[in-house]
N, C-alpha and C. Protein backbone atom coordinates (compact mmCIF):
# COMPACT_ATOMS: atom_id res chain seq x y z
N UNK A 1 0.84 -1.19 0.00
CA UNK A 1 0.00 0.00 0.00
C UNK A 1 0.87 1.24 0.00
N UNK A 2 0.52 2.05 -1.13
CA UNK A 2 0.98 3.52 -0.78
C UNK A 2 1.48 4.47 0.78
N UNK A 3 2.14 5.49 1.02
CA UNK A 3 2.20 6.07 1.74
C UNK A 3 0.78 6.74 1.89
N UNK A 4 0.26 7.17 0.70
CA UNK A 4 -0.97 7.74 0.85
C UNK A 4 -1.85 7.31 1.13
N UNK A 5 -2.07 6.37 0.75
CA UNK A 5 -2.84 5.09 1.42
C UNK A 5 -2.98 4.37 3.02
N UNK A 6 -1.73 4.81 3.32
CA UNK A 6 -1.69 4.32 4.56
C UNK A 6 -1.91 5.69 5.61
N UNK A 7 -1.80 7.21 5.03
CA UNK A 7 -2.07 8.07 5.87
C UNK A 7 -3.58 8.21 5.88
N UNK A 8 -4.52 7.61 4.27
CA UNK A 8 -5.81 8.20 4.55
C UNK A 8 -6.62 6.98 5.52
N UNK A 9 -6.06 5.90 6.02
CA UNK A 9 -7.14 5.03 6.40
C UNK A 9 -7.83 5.87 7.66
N UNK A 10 -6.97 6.66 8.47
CA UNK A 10 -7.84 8.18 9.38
C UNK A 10 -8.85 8.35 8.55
N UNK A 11 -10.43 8.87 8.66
CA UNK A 11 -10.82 9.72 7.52
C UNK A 11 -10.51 10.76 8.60
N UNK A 12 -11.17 12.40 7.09
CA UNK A 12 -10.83 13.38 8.21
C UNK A 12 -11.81 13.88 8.78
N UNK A 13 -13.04 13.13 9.31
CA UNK A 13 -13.65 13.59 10.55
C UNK A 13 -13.31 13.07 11.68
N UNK A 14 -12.93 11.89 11.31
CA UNK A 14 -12.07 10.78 12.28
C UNK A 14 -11.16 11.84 13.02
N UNK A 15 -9.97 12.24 12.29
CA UNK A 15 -8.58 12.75 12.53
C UNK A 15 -8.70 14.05 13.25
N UNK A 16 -10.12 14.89 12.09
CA UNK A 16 -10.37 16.10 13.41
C UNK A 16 -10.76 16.04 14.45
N UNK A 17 -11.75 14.93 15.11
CA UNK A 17 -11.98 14.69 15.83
C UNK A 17 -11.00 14.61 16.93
N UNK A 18 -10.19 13.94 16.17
CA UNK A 18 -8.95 13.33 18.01
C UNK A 18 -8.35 14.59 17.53
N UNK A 19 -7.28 15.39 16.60
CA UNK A 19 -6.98 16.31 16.82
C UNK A 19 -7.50 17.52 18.02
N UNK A 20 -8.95 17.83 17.81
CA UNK A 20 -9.62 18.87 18.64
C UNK A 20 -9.59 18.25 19.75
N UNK A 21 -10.36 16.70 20.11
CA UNK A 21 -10.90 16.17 22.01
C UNK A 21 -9.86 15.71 22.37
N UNK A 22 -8.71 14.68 21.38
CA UNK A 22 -7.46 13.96 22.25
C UNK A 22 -6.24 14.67 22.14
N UNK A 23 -5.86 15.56 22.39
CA UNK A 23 -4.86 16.04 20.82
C UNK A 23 -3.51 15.38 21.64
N UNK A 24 -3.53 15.09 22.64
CA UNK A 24 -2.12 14.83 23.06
C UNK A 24 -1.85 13.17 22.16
N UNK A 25 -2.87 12.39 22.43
CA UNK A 25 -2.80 10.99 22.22
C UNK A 25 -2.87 11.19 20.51
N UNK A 26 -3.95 11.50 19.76
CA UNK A 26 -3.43 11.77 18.57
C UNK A 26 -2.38 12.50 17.61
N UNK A 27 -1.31 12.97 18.73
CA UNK A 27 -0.22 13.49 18.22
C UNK A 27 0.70 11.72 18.08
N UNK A 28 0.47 11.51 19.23
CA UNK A 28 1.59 10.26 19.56
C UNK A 28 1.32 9.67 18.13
N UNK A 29 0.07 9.43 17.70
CA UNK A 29 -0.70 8.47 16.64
C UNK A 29 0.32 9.13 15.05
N UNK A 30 -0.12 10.36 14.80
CA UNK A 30 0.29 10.71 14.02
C UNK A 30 1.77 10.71 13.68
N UNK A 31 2.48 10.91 14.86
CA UNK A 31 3.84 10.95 14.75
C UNK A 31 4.64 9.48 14.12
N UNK A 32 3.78 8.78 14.18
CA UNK A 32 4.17 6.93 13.54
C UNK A 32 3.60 6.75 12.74
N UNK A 33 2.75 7.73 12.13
CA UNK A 33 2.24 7.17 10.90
C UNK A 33 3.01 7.84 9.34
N UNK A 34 2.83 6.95 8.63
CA UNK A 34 3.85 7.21 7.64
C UNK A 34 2.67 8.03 6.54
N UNK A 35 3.51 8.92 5.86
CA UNK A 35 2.44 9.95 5.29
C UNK A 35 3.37 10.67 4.18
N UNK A 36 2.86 11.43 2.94
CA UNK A 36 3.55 12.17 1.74
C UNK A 36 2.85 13.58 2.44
N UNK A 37 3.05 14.74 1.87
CA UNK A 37 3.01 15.92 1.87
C UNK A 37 1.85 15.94 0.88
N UNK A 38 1.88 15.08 -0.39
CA UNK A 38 0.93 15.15 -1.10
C UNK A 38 -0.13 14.47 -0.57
N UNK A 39 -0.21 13.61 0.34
CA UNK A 39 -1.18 12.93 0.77
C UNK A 39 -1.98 13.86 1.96
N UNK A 40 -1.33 14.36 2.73
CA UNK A 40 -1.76 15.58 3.56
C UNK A 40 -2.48 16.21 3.35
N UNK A 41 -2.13 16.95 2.21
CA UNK A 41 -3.11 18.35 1.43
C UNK A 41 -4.38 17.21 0.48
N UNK A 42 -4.24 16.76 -0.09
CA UNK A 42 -4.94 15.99 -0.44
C UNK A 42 -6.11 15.31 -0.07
N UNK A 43 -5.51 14.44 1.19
CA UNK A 43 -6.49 13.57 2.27
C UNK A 43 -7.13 14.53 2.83
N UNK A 44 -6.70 15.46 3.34
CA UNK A 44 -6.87 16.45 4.68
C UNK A 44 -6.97 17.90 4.75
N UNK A 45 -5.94 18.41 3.89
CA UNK A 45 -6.01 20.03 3.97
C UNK A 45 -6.56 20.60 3.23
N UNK A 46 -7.22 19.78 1.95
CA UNK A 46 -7.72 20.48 0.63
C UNK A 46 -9.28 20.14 1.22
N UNK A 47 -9.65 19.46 1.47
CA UNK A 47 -11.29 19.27 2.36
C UNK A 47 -11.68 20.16 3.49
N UNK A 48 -10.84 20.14 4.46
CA UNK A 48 -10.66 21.03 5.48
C UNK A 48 -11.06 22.63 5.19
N UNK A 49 -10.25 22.81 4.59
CA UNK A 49 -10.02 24.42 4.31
C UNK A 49 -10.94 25.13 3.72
N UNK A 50 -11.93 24.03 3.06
CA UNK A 50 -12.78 24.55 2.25
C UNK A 50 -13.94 24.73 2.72
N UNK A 51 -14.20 24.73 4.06
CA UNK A 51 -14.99 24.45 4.93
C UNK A 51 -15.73 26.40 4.97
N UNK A 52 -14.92 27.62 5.14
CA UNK A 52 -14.97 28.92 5.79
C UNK A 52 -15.33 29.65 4.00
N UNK A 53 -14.48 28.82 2.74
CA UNK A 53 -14.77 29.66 2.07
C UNK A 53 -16.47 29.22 1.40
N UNK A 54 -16.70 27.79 1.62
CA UNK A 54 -18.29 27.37 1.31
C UNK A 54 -18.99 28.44 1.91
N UNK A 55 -18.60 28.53 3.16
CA UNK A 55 -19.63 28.52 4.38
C UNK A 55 -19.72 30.26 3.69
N UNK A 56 -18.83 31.25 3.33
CA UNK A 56 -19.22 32.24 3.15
C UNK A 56 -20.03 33.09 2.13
N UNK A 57 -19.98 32.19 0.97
CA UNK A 57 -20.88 32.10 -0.03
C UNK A 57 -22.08 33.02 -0.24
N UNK A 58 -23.32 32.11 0.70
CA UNK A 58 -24.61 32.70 0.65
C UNK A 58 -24.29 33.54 1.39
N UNK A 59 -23.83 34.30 2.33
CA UNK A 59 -23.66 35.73 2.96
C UNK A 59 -23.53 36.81 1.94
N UNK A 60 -22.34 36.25 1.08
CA UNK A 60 -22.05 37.48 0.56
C UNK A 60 -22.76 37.54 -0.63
N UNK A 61 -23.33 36.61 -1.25
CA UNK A 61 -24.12 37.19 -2.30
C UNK A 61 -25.20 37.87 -1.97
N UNK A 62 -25.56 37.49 -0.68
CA UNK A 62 -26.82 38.81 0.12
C UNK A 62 -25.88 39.74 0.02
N UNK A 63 -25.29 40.51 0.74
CA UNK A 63 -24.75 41.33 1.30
C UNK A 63 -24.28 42.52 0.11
N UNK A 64 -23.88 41.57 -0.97
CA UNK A 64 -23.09 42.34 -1.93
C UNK A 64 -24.24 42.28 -3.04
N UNK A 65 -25.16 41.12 -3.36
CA UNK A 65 -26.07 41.84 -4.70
C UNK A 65 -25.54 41.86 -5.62
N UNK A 66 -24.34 40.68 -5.98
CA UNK A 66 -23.27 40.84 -7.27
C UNK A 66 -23.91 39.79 -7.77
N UNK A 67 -22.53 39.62 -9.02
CA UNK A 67 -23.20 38.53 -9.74
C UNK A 67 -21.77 37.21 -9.04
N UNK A 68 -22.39 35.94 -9.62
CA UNK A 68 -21.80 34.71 -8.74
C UNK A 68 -20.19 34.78 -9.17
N UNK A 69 -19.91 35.02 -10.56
CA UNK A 69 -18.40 34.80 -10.94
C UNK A 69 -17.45 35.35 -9.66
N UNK A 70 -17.80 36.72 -9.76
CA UNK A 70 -16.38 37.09 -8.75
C UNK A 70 -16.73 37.04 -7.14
N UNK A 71 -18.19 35.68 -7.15
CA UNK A 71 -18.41 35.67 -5.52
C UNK A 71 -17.32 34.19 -5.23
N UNK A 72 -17.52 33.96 -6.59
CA UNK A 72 -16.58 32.26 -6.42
C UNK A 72 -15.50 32.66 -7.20
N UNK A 73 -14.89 33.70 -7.55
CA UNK A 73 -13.15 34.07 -7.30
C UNK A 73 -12.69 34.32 -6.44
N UNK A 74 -13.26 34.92 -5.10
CA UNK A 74 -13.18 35.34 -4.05
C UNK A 74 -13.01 34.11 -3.28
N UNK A 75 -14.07 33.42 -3.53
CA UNK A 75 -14.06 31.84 -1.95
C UNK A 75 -13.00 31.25 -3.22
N UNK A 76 -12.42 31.28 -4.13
CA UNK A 76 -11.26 30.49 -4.82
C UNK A 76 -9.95 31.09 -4.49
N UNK A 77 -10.45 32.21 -4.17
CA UNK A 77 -8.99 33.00 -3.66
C UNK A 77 -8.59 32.09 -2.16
N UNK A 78 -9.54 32.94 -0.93
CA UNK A 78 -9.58 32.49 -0.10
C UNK A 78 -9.12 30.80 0.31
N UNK A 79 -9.42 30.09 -0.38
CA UNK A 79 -9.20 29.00 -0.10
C UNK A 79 -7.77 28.75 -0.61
N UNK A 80 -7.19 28.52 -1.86
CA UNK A 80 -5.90 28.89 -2.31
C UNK A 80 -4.96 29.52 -1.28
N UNK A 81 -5.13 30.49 -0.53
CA UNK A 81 -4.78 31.41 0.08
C UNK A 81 -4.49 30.43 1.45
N UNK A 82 -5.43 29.82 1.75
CA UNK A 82 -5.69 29.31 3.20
C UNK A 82 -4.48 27.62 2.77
N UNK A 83 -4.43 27.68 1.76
CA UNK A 83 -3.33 26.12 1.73
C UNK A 83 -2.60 26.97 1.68
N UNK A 84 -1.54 27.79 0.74
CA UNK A 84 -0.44 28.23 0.55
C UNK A 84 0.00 28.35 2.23
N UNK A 85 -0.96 29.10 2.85
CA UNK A 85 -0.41 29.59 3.77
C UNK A 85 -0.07 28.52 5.22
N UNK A 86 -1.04 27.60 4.87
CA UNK A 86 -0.38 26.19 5.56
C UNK A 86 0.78 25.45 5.02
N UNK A 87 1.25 25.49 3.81
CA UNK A 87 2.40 24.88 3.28
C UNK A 87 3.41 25.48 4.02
N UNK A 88 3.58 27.15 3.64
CA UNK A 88 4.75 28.29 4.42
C UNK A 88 5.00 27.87 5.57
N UNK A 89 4.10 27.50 6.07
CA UNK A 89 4.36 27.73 7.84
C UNK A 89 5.03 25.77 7.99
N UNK A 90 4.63 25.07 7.55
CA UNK A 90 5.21 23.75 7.11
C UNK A 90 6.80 23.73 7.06
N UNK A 91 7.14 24.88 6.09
CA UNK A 91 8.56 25.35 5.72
C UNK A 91 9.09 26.17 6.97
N UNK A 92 8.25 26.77 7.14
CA UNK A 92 9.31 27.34 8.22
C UNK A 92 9.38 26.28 9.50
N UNK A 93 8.18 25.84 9.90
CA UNK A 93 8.33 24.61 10.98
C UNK A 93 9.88 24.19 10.79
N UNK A 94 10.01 23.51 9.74
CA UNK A 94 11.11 22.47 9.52
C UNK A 94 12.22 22.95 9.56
N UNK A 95 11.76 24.54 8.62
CA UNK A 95 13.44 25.54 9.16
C UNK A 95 14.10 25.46 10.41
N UNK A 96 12.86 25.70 11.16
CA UNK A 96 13.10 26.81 12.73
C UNK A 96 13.82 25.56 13.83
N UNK A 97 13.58 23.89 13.18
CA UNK A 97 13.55 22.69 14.06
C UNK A 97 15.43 22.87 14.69
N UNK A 98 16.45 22.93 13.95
CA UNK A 98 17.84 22.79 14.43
C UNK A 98 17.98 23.24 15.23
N UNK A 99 17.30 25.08 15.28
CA UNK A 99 17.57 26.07 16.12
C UNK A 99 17.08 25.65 17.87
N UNK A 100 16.09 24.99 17.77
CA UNK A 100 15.61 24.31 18.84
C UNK A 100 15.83 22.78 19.32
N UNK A 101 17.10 22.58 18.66
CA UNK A 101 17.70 21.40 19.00
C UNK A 101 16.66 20.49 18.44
N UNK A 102 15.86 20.13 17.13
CA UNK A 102 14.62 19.39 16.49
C UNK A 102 15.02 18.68 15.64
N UNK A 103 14.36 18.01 14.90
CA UNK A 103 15.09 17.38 13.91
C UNK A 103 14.03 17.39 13.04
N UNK A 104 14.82 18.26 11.37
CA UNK A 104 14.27 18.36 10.27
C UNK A 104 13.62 17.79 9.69
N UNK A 105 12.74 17.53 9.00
CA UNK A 105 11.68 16.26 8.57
C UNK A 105 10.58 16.82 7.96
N UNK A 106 10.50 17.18 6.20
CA UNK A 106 9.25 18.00 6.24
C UNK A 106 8.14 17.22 5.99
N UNK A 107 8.41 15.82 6.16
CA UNK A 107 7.13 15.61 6.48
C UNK A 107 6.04 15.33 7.72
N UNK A 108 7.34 15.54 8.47
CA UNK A 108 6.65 15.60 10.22
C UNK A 108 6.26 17.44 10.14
N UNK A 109 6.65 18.09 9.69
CA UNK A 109 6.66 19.70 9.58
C UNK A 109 5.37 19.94 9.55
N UNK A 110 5.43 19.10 7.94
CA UNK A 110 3.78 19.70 7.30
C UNK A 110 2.70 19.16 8.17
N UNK A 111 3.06 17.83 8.83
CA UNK A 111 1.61 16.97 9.69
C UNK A 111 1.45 18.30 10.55
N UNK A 112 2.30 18.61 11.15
CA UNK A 112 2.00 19.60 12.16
C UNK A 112 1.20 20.84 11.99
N UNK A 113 2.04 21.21 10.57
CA UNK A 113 0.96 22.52 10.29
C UNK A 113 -0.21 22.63 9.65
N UNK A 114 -0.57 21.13 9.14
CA UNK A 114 -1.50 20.79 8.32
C UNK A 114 -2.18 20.54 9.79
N UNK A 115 -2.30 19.79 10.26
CA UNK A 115 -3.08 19.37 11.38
C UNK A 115 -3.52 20.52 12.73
N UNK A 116 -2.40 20.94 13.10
CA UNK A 116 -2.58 22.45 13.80
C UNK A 116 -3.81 23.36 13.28
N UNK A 117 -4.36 23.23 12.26
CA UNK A 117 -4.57 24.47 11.60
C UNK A 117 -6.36 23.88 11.72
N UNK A 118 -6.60 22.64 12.17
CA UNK A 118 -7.75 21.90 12.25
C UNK A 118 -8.94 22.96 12.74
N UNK A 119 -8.96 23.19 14.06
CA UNK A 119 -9.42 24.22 14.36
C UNK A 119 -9.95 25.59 14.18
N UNK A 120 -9.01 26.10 13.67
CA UNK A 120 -9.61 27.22 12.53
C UNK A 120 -10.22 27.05 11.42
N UNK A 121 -10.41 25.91 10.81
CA UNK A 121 -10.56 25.39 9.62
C UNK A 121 -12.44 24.99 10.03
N UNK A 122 -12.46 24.43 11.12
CA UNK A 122 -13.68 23.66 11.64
C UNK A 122 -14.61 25.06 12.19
N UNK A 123 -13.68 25.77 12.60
CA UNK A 123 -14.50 26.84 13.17
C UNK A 123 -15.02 28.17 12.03
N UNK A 124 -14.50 27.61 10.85
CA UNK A 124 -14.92 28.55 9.60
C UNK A 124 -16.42 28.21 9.23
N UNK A 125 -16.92 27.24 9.92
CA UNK A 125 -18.90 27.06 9.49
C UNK A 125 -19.64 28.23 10.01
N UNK A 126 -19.10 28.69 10.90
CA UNK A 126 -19.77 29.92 11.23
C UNK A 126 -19.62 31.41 10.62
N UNK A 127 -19.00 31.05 9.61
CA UNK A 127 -19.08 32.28 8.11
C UNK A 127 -20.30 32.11 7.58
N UNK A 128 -20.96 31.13 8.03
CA UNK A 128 -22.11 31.23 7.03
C UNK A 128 -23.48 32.33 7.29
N UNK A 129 -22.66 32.82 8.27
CA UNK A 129 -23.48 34.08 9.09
C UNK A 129 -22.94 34.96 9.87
N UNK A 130 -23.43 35.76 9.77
CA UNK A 130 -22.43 37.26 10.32
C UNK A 130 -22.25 36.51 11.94
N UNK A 131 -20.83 36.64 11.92
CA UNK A 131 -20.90 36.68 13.32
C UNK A 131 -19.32 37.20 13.67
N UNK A 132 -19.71 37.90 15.26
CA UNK A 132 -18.55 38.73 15.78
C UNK A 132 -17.02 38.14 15.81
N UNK A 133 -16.20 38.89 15.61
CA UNK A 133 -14.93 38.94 14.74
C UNK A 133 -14.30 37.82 16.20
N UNK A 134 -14.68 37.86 17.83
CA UNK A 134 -13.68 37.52 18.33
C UNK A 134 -14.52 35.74 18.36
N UNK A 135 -15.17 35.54 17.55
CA UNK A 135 -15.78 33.83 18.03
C UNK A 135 -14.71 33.31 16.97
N UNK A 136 -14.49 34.17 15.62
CA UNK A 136 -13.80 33.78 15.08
C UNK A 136 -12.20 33.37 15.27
N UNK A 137 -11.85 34.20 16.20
CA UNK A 137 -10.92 33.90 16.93
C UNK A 137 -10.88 32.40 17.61
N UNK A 138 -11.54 31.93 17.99
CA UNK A 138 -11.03 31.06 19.35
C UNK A 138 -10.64 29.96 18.77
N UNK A 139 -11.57 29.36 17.46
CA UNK A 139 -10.31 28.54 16.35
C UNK A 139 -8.96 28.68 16.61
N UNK A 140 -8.85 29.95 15.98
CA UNK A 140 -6.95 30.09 15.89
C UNK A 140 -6.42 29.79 17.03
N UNK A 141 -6.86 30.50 18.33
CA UNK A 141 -6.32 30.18 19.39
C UNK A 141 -6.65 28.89 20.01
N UNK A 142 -7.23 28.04 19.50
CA UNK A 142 -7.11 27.02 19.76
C UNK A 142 -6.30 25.91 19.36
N UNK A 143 -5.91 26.60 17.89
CA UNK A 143 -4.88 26.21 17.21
C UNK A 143 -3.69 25.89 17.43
N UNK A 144 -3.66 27.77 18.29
CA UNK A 144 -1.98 27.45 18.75
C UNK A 144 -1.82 26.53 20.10
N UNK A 145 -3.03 26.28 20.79
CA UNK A 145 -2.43 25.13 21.97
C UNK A 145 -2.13 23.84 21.24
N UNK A 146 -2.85 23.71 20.23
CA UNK A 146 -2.79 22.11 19.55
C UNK A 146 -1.60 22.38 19.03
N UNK A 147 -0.77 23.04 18.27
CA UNK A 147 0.70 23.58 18.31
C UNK A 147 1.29 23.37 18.85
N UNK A 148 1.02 23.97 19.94
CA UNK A 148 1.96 24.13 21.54
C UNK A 148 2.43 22.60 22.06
N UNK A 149 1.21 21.44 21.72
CA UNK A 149 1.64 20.11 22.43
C UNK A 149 1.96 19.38 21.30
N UNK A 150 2.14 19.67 19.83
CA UNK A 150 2.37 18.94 18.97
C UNK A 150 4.11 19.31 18.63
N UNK A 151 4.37 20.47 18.53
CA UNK A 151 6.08 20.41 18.50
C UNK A 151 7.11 19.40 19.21
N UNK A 152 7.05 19.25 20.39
CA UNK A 152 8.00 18.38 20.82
C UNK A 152 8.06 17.01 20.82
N UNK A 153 6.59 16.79 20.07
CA UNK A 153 6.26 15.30 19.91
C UNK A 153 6.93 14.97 18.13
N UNK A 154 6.20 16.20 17.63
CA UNK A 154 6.30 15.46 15.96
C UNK A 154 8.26 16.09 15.57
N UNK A 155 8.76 16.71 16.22
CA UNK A 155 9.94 17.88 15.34
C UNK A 155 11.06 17.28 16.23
N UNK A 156 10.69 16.33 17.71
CA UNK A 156 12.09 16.34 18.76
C UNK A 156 12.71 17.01 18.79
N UNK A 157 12.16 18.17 19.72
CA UNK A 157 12.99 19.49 20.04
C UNK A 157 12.63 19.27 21.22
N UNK A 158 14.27 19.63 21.84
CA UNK A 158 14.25 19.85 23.47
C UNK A 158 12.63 20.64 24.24
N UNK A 159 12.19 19.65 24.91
CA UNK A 159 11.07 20.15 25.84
C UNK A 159 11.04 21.29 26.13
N UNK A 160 12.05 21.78 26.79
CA UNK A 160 12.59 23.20 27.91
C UNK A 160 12.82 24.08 26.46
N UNK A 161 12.87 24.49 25.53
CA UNK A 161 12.77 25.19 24.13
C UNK A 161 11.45 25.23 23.27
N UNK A 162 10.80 24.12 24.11
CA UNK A 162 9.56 24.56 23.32
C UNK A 162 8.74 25.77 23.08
N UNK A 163 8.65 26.54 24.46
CA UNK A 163 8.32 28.11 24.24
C UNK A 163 8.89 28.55 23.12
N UNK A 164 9.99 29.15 22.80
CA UNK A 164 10.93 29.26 21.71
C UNK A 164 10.19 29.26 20.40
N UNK A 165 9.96 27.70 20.40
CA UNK A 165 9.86 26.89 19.01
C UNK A 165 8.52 27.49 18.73
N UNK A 166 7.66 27.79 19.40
CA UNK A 166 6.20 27.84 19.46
C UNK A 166 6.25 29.78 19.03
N UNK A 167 7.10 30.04 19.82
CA UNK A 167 6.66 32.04 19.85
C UNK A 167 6.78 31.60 18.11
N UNK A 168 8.38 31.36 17.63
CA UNK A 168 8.72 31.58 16.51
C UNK A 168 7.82 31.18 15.28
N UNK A 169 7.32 29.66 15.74
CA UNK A 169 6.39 29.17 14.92
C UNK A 169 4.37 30.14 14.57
N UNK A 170 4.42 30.30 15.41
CA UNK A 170 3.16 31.28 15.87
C UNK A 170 3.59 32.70 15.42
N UNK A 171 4.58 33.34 15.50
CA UNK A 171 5.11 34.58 14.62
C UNK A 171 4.88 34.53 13.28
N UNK A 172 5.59 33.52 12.39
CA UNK A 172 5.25 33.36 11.37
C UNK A 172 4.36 33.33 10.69
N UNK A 173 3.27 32.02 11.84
CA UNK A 173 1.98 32.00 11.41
C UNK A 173 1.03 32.97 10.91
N UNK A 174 1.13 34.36 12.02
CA UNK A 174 1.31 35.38 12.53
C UNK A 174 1.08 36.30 10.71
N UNK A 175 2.26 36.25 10.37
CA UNK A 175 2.72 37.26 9.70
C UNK A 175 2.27 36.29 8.34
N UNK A 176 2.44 35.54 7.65
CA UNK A 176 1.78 34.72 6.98
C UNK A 176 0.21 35.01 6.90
N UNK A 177 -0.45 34.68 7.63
CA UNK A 177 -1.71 34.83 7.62
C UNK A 177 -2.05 36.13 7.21
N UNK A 178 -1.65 37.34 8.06
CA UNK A 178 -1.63 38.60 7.52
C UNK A 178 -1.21 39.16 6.48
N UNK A 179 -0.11 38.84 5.90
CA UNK A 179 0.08 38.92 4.01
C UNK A 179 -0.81 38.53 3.26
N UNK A 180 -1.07 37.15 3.74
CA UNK A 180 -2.10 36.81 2.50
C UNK A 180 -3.55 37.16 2.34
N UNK A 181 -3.65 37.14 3.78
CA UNK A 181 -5.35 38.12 4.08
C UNK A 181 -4.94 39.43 3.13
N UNK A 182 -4.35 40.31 3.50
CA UNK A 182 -4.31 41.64 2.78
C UNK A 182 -4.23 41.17 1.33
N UNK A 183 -3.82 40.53 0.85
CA UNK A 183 -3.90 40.37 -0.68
C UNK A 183 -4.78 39.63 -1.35
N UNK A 184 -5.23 39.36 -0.45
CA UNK A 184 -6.90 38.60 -0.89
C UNK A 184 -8.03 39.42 -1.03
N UNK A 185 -7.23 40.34 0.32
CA UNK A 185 -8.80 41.33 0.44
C UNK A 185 -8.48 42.40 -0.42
N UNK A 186 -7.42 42.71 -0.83
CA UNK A 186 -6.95 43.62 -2.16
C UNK A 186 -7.77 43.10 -3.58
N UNK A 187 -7.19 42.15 -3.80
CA UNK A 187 -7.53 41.09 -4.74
C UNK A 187 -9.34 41.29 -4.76
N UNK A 188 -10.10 41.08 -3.96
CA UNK A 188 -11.52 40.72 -3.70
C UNK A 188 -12.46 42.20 -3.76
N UNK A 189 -11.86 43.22 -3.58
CA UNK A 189 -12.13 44.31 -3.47
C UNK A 189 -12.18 44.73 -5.03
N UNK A 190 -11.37 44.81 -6.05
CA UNK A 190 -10.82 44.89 -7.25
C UNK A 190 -11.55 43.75 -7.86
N UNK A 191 -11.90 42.96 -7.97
CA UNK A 191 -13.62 42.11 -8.40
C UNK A 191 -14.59 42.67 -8.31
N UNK A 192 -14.79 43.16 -6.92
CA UNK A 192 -15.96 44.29 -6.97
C UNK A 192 -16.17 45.25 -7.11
N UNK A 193 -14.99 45.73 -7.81
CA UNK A 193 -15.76 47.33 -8.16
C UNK A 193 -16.67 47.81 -9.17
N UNK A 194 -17.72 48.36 -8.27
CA UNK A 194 -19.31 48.71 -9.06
C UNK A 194 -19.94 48.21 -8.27
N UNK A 195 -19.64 47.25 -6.91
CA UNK A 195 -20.29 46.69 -5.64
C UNK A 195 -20.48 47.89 -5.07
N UNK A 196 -21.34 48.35 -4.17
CA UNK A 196 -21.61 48.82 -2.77
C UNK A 196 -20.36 49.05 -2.13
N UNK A 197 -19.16 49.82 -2.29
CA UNK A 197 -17.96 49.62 -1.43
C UNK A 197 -18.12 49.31 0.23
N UNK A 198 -19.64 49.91 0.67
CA UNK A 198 -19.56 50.26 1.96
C UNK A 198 -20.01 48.06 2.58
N UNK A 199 -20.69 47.87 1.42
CA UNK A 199 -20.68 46.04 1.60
C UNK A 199 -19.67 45.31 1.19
N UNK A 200 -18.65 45.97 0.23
CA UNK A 200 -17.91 44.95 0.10
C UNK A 200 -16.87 45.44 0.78
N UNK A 201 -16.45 46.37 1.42
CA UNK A 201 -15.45 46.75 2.87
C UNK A 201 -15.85 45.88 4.13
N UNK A 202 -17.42 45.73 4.49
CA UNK A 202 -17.20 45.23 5.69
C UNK A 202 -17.05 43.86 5.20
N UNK A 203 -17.98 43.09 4.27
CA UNK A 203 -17.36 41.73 3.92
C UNK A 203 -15.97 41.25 4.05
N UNK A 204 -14.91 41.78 2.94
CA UNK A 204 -14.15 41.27 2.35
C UNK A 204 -12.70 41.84 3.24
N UNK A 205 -13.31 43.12 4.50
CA UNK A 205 -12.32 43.69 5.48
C UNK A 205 -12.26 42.78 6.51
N UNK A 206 -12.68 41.33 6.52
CA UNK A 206 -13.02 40.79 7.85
C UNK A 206 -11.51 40.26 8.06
């Protein structure tokens, strides 16, 4: 059997599941299981992700009163946007591992940042309706604890460095996320012009 094969026998409600309720014990799991990078995005991150830009869909074609093409360039952006930016942080994972006494491995890298990112990903169903900017939050930050206990398991970096590994890793994340948001919402803005600016600012400013 394939590598890929042998990472999808998880499905991924299965995998989010223990990710979000077990995450310590499904780190151990993951860390022995043999897996491609292509199988990751594939099995897992390309389903996942697509979860916030579905979900935002019928909002904004209320909201905005456009026509569908550049409502589904937008959730094509978005989503595009939302892998790239899990791959980066994959790369830098694996970078940042020596510095913290870790050991390089991008395919333990990517499990991490592919899997880390579960949370925010699950908590994107609630785009499907206006709702306040900090619920959207608690995904991410939930993210980074599933982070927080997955570094020293999947990367073997000294325990006592894990803070370290985590600020740096979470910086990135950090700054990543925020590039590509702004150029999406650049990008999405510039589709709509002849929209309502004052609807497609609060939309596409979120």
């Amino acid at each position: 059997m394939s590598d890929l094969g042998r990472s999808g026998r998880v499905g991924p409600v299965a995998r989010a599941w223990g990710v979000l309720f077990r995450t310590e014990v499904e780190w151990e799991v993951i860390d022995g299981e043999s897996a491609t990078v292509l199988g990751l995005f594939v099995g897992y991150a390309c389903i996942l992700a697509a979860i916030r830009p579905l979900a935002e869909i019928p909002q904004n074609m209320l909201l905005i009163h456009w026509k569908p093409a550049p409502i589904l360039e937008i959730a094509a952006l978005r989503y595009a946007g939302s892998l790239i930016g899990v791959f980066v942080v994959g790369l830098v994972i694996n970078a940042l591992a020596p510095v913290y006494h870790g050991e390089k491995n991008l395919v333990q890298a990517m499990k991490l940042s592919v899997y880390y990112h579960t949370a925010g990903w699950v908590v994107g169903f609630l785009y499907i309706m206006p709702i306040p900017g900090f619920l959207a939050m608690i995904g991410g930050l939930y993210g980074l604890y599933i982070l927080l206990l997955g570094l020293p398991t999947l990367m073997k970096s000294a325990r006592e460095e894990t803070a370290g590994y985590f600020v740096g890793v979470a910086f990135a994340g950090f700054a990543i996320g925020a590039v590509t948001g702004w150029m999406i919402n650049m990008i999405s803005l510039y589709l709509l012009q002849g929209a309502p600016l004052t609807a497609a600012s609060a939309t596409f400013g979120r």
